[in-house]
C-alpha atoms as a PDB file:
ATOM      1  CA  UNK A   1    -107.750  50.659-102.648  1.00  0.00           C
ATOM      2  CA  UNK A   2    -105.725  52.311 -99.980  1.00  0.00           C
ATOM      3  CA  UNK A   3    -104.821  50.297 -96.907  1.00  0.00           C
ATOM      4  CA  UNK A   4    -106.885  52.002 -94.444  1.00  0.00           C
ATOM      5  CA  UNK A   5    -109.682  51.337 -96.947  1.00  0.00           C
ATOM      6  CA  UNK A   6    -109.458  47.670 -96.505  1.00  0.00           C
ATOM      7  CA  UNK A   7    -108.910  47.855 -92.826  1.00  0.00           C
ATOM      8  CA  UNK A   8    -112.324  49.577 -92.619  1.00  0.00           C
ATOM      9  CA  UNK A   9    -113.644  47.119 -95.156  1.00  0.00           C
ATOM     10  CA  UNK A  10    -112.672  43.906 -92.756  1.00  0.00           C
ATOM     11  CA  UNK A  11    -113.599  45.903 -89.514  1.00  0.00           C
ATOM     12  CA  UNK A  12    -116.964  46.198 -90.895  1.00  0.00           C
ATOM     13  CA  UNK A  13    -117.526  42.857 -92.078  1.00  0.00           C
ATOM     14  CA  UNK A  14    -116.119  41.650 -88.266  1.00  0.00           C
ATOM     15  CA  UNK A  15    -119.026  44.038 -86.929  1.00  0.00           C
ATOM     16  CA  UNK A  16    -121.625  42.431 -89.197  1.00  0.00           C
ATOM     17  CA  UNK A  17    -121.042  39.122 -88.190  1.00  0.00           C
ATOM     18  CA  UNK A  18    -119.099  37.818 -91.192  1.00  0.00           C
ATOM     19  CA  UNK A  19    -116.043  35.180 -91.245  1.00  0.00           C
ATOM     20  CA  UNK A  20    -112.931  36.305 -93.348  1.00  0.00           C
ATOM     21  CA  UNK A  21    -111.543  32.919 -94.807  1.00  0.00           C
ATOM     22  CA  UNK A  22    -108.027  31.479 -93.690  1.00  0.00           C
ATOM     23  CA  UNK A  23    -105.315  31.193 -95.922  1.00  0.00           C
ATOM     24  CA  UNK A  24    -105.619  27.726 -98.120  1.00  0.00           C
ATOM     25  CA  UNK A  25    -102.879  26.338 -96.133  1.00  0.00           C
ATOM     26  CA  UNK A  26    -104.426  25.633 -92.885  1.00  0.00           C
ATOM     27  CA  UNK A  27    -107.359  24.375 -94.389  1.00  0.00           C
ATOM     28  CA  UNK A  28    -105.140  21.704 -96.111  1.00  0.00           C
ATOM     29  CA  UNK A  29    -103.341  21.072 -92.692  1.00  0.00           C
ATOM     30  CA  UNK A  30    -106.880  20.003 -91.019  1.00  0.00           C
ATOM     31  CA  UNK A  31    -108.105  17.944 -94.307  1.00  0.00           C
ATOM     32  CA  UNK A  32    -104.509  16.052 -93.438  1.00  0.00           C
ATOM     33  CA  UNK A  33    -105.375  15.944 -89.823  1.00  0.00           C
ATOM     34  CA  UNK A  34    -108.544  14.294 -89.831  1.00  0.00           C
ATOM     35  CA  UNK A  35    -107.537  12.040 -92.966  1.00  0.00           C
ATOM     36  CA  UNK A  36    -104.622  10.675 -90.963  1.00  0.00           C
ATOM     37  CA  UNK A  37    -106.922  10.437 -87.714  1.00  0.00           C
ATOM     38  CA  UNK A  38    -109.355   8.513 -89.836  1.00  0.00           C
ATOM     39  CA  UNK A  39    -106.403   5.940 -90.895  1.00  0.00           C
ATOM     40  CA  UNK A  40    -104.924   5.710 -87.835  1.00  0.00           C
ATOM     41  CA  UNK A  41    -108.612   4.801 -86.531  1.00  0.00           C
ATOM     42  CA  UNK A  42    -109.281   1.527 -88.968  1.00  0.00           C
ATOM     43  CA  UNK A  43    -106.172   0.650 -88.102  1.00  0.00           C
ATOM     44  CA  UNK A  44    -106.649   0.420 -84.631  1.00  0.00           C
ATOM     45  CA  UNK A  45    -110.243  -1.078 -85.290  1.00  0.00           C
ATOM     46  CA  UNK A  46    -108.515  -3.481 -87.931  1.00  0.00           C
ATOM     47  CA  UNK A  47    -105.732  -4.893 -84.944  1.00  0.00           C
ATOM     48  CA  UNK A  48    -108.520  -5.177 -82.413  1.00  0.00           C
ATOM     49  CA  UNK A  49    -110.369  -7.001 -84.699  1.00  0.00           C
ATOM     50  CA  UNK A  50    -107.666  -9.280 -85.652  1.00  0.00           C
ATOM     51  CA  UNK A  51    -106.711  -9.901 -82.259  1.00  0.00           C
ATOM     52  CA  UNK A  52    -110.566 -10.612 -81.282  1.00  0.00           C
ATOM     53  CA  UNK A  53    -110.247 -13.579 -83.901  1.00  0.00           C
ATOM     54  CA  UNK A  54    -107.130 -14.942 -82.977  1.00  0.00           C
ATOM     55  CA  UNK A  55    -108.181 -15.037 -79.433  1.00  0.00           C
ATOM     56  CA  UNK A  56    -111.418 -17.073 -80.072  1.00  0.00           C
ATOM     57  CA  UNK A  57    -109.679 -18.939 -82.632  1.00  0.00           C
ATOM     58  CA  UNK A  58    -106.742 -20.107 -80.207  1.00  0.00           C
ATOM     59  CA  UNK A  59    -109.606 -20.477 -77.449  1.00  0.00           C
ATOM     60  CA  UNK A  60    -111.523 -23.291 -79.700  1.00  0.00           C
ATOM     61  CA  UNK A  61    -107.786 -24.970 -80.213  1.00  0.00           C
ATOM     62  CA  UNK A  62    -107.586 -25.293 -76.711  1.00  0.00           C
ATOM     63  CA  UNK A  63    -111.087 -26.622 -75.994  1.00  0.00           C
ATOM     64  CA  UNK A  64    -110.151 -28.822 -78.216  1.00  0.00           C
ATOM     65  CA  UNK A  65    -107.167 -30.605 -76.759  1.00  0.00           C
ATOM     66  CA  UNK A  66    -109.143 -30.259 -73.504  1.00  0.00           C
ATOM     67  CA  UNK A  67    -111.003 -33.229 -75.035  1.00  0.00           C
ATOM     68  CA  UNK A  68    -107.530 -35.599 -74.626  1.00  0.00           C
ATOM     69  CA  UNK A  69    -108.442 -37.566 -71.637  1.00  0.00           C
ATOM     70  CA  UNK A  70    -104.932 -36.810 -70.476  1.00  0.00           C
ATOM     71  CA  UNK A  71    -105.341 -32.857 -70.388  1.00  0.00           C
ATOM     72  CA  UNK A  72    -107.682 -31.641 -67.279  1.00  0.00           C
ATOM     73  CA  UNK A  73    -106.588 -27.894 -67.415  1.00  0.00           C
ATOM     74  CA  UNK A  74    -107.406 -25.115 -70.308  1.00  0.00           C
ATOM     75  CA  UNK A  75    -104.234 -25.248 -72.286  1.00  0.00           C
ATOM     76  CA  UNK A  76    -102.198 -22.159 -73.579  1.00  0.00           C
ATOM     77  CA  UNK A  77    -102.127 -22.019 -77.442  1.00  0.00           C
ATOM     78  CA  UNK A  78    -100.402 -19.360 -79.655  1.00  0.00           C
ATOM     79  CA  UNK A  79    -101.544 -19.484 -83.123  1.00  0.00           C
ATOM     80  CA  UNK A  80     -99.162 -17.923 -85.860  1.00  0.00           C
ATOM     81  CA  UNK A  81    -100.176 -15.442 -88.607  1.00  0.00           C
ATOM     82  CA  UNK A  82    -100.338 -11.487 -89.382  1.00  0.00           C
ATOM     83  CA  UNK A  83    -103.021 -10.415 -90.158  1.00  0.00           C
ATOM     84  CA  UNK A  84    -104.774 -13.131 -88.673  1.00  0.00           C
ATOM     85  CA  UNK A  85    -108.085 -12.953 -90.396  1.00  0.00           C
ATOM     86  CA  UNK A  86    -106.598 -14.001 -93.352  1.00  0.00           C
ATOM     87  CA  UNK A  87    -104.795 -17.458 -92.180  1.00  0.00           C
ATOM     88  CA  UNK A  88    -107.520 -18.176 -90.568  1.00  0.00           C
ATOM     89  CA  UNK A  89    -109.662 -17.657 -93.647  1.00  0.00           C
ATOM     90  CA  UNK A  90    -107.680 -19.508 -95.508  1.00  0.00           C
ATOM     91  CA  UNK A  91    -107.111 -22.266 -92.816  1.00  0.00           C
ATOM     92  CA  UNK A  92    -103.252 -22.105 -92.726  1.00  0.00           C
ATOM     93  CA  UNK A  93    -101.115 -20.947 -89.977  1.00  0.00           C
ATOM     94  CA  UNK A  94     -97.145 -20.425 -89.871  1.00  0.00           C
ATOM     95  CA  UNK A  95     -97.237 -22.568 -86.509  1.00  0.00           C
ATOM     96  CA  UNK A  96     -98.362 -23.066 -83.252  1.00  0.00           C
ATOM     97  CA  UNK A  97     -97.021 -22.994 -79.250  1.00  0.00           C
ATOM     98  CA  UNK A  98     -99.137 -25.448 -77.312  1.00  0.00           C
ATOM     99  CA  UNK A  99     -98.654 -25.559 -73.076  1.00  0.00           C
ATOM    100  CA  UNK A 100    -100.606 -27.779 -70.929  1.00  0.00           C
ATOM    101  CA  UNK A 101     -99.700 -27.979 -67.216  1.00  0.00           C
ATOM    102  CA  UNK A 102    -100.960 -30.170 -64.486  1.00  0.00           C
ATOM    103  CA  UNK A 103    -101.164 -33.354 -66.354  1.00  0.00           C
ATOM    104  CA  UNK A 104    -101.348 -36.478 -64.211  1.00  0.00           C
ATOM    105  CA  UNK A 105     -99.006 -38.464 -64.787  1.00  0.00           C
ATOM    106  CA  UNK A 106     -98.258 -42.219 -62.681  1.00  0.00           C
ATOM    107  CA  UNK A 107     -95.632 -42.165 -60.377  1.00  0.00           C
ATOM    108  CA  UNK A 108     -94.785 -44.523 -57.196  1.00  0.00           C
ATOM    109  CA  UNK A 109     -96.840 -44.017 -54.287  1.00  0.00           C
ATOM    110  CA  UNK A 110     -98.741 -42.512 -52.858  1.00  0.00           C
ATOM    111  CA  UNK A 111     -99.073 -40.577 -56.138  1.00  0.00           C
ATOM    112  CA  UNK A 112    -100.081 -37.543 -57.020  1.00  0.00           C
ATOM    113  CA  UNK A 113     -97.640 -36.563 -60.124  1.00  0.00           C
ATOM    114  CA  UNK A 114     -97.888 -33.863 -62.492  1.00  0.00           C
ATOM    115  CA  UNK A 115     -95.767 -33.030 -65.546  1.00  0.00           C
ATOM    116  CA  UNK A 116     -96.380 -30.378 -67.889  1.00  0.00           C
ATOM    117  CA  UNK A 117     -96.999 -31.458 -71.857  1.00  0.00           C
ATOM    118  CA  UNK A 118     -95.772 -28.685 -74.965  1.00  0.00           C
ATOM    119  CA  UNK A 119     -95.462 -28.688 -78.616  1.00  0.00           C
ATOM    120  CA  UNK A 120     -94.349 -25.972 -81.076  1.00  0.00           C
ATOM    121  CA  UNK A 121     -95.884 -27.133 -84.439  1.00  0.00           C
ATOM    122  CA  UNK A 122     -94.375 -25.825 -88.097  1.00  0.00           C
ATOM    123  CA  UNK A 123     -96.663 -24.821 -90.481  1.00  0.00           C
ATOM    124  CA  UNK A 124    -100.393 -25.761 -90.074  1.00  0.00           C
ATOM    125  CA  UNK A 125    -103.631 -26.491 -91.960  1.00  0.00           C
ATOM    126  CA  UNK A 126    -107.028 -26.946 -90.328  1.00  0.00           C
ATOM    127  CA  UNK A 127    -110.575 -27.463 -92.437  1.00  0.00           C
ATOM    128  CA  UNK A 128    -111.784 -24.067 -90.333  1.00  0.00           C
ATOM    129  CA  UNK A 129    -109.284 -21.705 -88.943  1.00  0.00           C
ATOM    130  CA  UNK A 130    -112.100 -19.716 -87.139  1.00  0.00           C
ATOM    131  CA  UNK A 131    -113.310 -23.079 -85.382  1.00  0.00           C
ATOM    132  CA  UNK A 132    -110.597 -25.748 -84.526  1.00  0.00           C
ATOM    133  CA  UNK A 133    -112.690 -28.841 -83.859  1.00  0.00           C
ATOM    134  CA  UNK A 134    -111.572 -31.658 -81.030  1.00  0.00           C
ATOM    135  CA  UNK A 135    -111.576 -34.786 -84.044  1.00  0.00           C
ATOM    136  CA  UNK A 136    -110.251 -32.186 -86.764  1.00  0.00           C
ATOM    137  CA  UNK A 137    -107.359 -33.156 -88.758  1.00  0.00           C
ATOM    138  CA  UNK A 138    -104.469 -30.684 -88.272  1.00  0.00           C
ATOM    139  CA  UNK A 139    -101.716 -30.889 -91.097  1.00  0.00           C
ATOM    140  CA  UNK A 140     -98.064 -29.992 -90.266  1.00  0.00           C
ATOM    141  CA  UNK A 141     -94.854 -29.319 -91.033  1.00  0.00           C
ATOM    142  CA  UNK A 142     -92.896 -30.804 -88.056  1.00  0.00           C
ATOM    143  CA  UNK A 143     -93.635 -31.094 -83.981  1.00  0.00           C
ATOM    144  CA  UNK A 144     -91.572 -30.562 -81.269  1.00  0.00           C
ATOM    145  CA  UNK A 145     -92.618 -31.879 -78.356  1.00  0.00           C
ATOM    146  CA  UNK A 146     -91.125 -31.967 -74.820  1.00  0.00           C
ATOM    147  CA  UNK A 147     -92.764 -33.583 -70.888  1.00  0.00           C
ATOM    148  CA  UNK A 148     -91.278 -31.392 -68.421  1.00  0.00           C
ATOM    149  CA  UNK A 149     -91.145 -32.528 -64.426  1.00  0.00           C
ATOM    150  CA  UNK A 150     -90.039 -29.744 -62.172  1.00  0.00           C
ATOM    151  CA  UNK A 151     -87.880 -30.867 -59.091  1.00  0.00           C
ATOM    152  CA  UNK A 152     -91.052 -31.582 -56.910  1.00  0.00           C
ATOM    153  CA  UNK A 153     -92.368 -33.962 -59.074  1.00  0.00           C
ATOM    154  CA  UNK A 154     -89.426 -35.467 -59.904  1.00  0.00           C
ATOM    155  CA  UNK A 155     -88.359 -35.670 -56.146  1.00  0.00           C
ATOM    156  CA  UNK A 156     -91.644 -37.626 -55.975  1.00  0.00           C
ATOM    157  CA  UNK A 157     -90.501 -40.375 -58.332  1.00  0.00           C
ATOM    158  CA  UNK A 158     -87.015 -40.382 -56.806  1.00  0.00           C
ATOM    159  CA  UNK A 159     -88.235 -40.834 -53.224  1.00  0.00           C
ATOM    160  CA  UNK A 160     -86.303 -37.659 -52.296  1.00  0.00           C
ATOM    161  CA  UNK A 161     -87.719 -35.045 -50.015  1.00  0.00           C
ATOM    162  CA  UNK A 162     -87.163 -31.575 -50.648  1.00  0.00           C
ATOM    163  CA  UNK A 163     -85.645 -32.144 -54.108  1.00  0.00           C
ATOM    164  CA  UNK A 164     -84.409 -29.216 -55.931  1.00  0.00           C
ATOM    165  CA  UNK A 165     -82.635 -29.416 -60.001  1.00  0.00           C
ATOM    166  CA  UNK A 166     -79.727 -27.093 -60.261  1.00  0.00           C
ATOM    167  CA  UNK A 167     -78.247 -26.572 -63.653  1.00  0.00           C
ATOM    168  CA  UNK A 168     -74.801 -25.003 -63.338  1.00  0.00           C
ATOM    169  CA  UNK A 169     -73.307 -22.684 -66.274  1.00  0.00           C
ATOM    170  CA  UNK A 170     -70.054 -22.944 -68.042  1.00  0.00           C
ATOM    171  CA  UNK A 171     -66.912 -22.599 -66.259  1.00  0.00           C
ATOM    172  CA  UNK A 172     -66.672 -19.302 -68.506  1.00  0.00           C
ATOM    173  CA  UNK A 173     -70.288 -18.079 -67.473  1.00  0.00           C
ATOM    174  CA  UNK A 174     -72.177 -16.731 -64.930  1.00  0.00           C
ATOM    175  CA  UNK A 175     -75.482 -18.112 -63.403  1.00  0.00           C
ATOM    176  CA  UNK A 176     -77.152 -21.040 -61.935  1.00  0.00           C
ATOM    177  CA  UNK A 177     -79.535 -22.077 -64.971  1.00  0.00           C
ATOM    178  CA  UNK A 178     -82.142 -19.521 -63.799  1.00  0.00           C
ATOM    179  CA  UNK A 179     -84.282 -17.603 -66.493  1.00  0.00           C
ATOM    180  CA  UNK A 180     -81.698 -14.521 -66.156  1.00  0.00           C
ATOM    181  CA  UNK A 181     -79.206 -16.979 -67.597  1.00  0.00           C
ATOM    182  CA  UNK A 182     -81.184 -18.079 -70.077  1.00  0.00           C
ATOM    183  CA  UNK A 183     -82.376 -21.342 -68.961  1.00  0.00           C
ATOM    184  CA  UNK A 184     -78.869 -23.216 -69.506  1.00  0.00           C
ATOM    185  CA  UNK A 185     -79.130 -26.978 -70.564  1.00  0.00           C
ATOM    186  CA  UNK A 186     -77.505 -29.428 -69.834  1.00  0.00           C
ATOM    187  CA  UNK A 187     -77.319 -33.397 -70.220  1.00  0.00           C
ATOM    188  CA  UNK A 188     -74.381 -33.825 -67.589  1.00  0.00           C
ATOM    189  CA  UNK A 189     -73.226 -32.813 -64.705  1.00  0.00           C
ATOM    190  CA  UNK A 190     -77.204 -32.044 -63.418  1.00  0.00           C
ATOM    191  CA  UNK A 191     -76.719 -30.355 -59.707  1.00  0.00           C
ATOM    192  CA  UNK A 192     -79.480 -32.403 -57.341  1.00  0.00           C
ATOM    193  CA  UNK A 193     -79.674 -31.930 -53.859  1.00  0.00           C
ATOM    194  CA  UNK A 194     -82.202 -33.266 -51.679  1.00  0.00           C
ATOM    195  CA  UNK A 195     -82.882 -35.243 -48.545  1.00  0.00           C
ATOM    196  CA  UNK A 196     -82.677 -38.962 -48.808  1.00  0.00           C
ATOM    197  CA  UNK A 197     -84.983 -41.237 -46.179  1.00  0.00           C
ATOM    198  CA  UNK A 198     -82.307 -43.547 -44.295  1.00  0.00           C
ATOM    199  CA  UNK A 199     -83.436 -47.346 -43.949  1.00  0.00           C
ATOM    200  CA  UNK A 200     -85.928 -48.523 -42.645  1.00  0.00           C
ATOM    201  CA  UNK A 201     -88.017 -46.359 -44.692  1.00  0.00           C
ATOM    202  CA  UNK A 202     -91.574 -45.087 -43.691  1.00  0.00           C
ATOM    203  CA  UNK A 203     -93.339 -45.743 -46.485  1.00  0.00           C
ATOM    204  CA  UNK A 204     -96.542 -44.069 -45.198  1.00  0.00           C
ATOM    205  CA  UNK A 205     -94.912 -40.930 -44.666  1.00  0.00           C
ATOM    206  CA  UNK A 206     -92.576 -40.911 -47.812  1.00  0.00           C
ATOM    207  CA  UNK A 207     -93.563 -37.553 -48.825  1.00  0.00           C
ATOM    208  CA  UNK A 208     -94.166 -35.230 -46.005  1.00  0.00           C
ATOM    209  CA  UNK A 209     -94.064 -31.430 -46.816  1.00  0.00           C
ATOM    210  CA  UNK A 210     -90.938 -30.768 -45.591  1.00  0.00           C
ATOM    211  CA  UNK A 211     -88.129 -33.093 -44.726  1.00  0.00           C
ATOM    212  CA  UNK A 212     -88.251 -31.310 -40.907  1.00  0.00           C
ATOM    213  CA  UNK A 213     -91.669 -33.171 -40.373  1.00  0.00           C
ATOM    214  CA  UNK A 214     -90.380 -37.030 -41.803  1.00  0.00           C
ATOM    215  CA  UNK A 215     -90.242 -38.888 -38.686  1.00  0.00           C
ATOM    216  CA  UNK A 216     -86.995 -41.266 -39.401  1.00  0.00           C
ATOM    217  CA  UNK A 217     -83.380 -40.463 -39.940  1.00  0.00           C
ATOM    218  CA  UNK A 218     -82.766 -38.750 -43.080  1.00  0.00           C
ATOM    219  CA  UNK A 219     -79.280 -37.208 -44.849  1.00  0.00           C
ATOM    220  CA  UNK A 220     -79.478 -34.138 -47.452  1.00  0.00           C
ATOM    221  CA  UNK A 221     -76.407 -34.021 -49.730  1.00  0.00           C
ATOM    222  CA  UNK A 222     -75.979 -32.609 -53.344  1.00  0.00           C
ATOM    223  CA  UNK A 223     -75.139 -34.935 -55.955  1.00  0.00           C
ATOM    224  CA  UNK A 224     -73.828 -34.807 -60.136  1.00  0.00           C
ATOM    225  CA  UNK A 225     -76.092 -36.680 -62.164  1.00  0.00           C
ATOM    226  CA  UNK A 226     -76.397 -37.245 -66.169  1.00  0.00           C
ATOM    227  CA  UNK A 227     -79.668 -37.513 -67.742  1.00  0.00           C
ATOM    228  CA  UNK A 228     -81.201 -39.458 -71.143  1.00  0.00           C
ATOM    229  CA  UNK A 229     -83.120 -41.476 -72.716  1.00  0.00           C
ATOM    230  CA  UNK A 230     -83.272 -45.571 -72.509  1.00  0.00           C
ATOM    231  CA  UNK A 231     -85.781 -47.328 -73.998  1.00  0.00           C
ATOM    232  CA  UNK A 232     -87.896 -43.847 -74.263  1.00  0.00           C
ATOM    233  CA  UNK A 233     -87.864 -43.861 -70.523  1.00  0.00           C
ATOM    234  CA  UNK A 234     -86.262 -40.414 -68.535  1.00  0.00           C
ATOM    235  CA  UNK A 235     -82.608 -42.022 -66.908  1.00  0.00           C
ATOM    236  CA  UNK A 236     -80.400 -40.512 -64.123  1.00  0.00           C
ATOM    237  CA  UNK A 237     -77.278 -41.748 -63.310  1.00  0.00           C
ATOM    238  CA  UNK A 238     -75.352 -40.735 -60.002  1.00  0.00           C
ATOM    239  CA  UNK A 239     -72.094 -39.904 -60.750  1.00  0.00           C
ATOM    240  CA  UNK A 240     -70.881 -38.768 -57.879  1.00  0.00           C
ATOM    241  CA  UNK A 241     -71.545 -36.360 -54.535  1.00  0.00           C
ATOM    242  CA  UNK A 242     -70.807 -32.872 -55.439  1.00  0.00           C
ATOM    243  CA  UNK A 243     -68.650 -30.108 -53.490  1.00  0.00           C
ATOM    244  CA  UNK A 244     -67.827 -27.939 -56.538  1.00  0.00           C
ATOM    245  CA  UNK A 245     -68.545 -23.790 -56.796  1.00  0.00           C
ATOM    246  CA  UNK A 246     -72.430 -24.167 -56.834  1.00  0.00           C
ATOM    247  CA  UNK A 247     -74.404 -23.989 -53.696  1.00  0.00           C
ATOM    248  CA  UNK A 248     -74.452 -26.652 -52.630  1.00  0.00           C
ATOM    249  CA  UNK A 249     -74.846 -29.320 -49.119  1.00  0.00           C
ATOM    250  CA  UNK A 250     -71.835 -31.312 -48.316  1.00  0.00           C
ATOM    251  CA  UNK A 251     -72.709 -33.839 -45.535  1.00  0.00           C
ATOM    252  CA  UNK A 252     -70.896 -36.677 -44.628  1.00  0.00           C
ATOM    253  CA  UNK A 253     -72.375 -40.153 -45.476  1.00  0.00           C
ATOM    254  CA  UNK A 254     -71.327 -42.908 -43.649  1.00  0.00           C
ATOM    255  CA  UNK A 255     -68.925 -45.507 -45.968  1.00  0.00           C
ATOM    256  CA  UNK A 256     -71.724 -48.167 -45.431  1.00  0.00           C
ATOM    257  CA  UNK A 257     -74.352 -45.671 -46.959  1.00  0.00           C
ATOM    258  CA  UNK A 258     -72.865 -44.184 -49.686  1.00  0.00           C
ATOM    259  CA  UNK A 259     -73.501 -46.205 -51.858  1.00  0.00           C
ATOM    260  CA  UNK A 260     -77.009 -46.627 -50.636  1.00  0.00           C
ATOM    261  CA  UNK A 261     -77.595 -42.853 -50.674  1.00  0.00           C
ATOM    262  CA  UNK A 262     -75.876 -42.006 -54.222  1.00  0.00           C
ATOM    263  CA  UNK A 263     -78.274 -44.932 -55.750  1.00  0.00           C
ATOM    264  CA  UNK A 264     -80.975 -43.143 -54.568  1.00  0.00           C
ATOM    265  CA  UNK A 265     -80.637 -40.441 -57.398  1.00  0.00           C
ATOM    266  CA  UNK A 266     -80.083 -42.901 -59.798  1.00  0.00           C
ATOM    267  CA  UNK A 267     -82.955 -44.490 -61.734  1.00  0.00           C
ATOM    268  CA  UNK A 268     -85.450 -44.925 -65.050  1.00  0.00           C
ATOM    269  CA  UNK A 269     -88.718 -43.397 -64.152  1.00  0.00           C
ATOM    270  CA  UNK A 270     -91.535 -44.972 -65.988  1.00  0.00           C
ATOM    271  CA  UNK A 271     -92.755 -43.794 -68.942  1.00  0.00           C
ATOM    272  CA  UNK A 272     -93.707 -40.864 -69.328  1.00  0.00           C
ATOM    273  CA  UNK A 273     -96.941 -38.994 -71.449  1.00  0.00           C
ATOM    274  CA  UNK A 274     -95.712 -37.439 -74.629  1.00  0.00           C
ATOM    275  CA  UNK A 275     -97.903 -35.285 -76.564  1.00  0.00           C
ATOM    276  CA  UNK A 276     -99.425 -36.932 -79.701  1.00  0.00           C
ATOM    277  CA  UNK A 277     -96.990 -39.943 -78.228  1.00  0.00           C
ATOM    278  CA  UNK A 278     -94.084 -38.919 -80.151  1.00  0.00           C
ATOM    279  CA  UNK A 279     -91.388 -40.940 -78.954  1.00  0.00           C
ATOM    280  CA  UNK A 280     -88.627 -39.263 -76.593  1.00  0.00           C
ATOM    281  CA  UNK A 281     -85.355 -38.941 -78.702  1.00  0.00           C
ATOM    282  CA  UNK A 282     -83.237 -36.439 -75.901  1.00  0.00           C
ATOM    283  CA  UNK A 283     -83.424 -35.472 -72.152  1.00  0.00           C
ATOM    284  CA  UNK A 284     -81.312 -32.527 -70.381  1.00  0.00           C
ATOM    285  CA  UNK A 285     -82.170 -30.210 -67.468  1.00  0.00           C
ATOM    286  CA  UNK A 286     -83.197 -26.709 -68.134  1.00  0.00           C
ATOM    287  CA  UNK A 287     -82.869 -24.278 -65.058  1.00  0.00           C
ATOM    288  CA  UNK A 288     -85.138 -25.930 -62.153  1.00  0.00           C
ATOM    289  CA  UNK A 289     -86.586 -28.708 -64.787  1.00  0.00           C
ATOM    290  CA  UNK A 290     -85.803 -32.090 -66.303  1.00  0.00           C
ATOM    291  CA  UNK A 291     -86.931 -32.311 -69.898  1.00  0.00           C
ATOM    292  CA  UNK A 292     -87.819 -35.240 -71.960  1.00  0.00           C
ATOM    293  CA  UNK A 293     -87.961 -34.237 -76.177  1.00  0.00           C
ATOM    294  CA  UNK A 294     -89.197 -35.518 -79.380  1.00  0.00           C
ATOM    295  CA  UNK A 295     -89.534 -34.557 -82.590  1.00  0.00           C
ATOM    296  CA  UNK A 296     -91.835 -35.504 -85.506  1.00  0.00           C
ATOM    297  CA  UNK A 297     -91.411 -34.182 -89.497  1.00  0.00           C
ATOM    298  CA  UNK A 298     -95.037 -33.988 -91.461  1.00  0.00           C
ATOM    299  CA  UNK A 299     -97.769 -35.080 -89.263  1.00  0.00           C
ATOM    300  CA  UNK A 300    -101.474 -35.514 -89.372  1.00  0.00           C
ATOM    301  CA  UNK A 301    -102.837 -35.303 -85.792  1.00  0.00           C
ATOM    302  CA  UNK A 302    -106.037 -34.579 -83.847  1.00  0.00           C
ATOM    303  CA  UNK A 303    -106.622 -32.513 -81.010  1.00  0.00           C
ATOM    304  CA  UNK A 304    -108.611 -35.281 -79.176  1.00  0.00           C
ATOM    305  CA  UNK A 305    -105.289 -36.950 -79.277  1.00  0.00           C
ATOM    306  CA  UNK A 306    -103.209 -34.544 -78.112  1.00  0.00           C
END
């Protein structure tokens, strides 16, 4: 058949109504298309489902350790495990990040102390990884525990007004122990500075909001301090007024108040809530924090107890 033969040929069928078929080729390419959309579709289904469980299962965890009579706020809790659906099937997770801020804690008067309680836990096993019960028993690997008091707080055990926790870096690095830096630690040379109430102290008014408003003679300097651990108790010892390269206040104490003033950042707080009670084996500043830390290898514990 000549070419102009099957020209008229298609034009005709065109006319009529009639669909010439595509090369095999792009009718592959849209097979592919809609195969890979339908893929790409469970998948998406399949995450948002896994994520669905993990949320509610990491929401009954916390409601769980809401029941500790120490805990009064929802705590944060990461569960660990990809795909989820299947640890939690199986009841075994690769770990777990616990936070709980805003627990009381007992401090001199007038009161009024928080700290904020954490534990990263190894491995896990629970009797239902879909529902985390308050009194069910929770198998693992190792806990790390920590009780964290920001400068505030700790300023409130202290008796110090406007305290504030510096953590210097290095001599050979940058930064002031701020998140940029990496939250630096450190177990000496802790940068406090603060304003210390001069005797006679108003004990009524020992922690107004600012030191501006505190009605009798007061003195703000910056101090070194080390921090640890005696007799599982959080201890700072003054070593001495600071006028190094951080920012700092350098005031002048009189000689008959140095002493007085310097012993003022010195002290072993009472003790302190642990989580699960593991005892405190460390204590170091991190950024604007003081940390006390504890670790525990194989443990059977309850969220109740947390």
């Amino acid at each position: 058949m000549s070419r102009s033969a099957v020209n008229k040929a298609v034009g005709s069928d065109r006319r009529r109504g009639t669909s010439v078929p595509g090369p095999p080729h792009h009718r592959a390419r849209r097979i592919a298309g809609i195969g890979l959309l339908t893929v790409v579709l469970i998948a998406v289904i399949a995450l948002l489902t896994d994520t669905f469980v993990a949320m509610r299962s990491e929401g009954s965890f916390s409601r769980s350790l809401l029941a500790s009579p120490r805990v009064i706020y929802d705590p944060e809790v990461t569960l660990g495990g990809f795909p989820f659906l299947r640890h939690a099937a199986a009841g075994e997770f690769t770990g777990a990040v616990i936070t709980a801020r805003g627990v009381p804690v007992t401090c001199p008067p007038p009161g009024g102390c928080h700290a904020e309680l954490g534990a990263t836990l190894g491995e896990l096993s629970v009797p239902d990884g879909f529902d985390i019960g308050p009194s069910d028993l929770v198998h693992t690997s190792s806990i790390d525990a920590y009780t964290r008091l920001d400068s505030v707080n700790l300023g409130r055990f202290l008796g110090i007004i406007d305290l504030s926790v510096n953590t210097p870096a290095p001599e050979n690095r940058a930064g002031a122990g701020g998140p940029g830096d990496g939250l630096l630690r450190r177990t000496t040379g802790v940068l406090l500075t603060g304003t210390v109430p001069l005797p006679p102290v108003d004990t009524e008014t020992r922690f107004p909001p600012s030191a501006s408003e505190y009605p009798g003679s007061t003195v703000k300097v910056s101090v070194v301090v080390d921090v640890s651990v005696t007799d599982g108790r959080l201890h700072l010892r003054a070593t001495d007024f600071y006028r190094g390269p951080e920012e700092h206040v350098d005031a002048d104490v009189p000689d008959d108040l140095r002493d007085y003033v310097l012993g003022k950042f010195t002290a072993t707080l009472p003790r302190l809530p642990m989580p699960w009670d593991i005892a405190p084996q460390a204590a170091h500043s991190e950024g604007s924090d003081v940390l006390l830390e504890g670790t525990r290898d194989r443990a059977d514990v309850r969220p109740e107890d947390f």
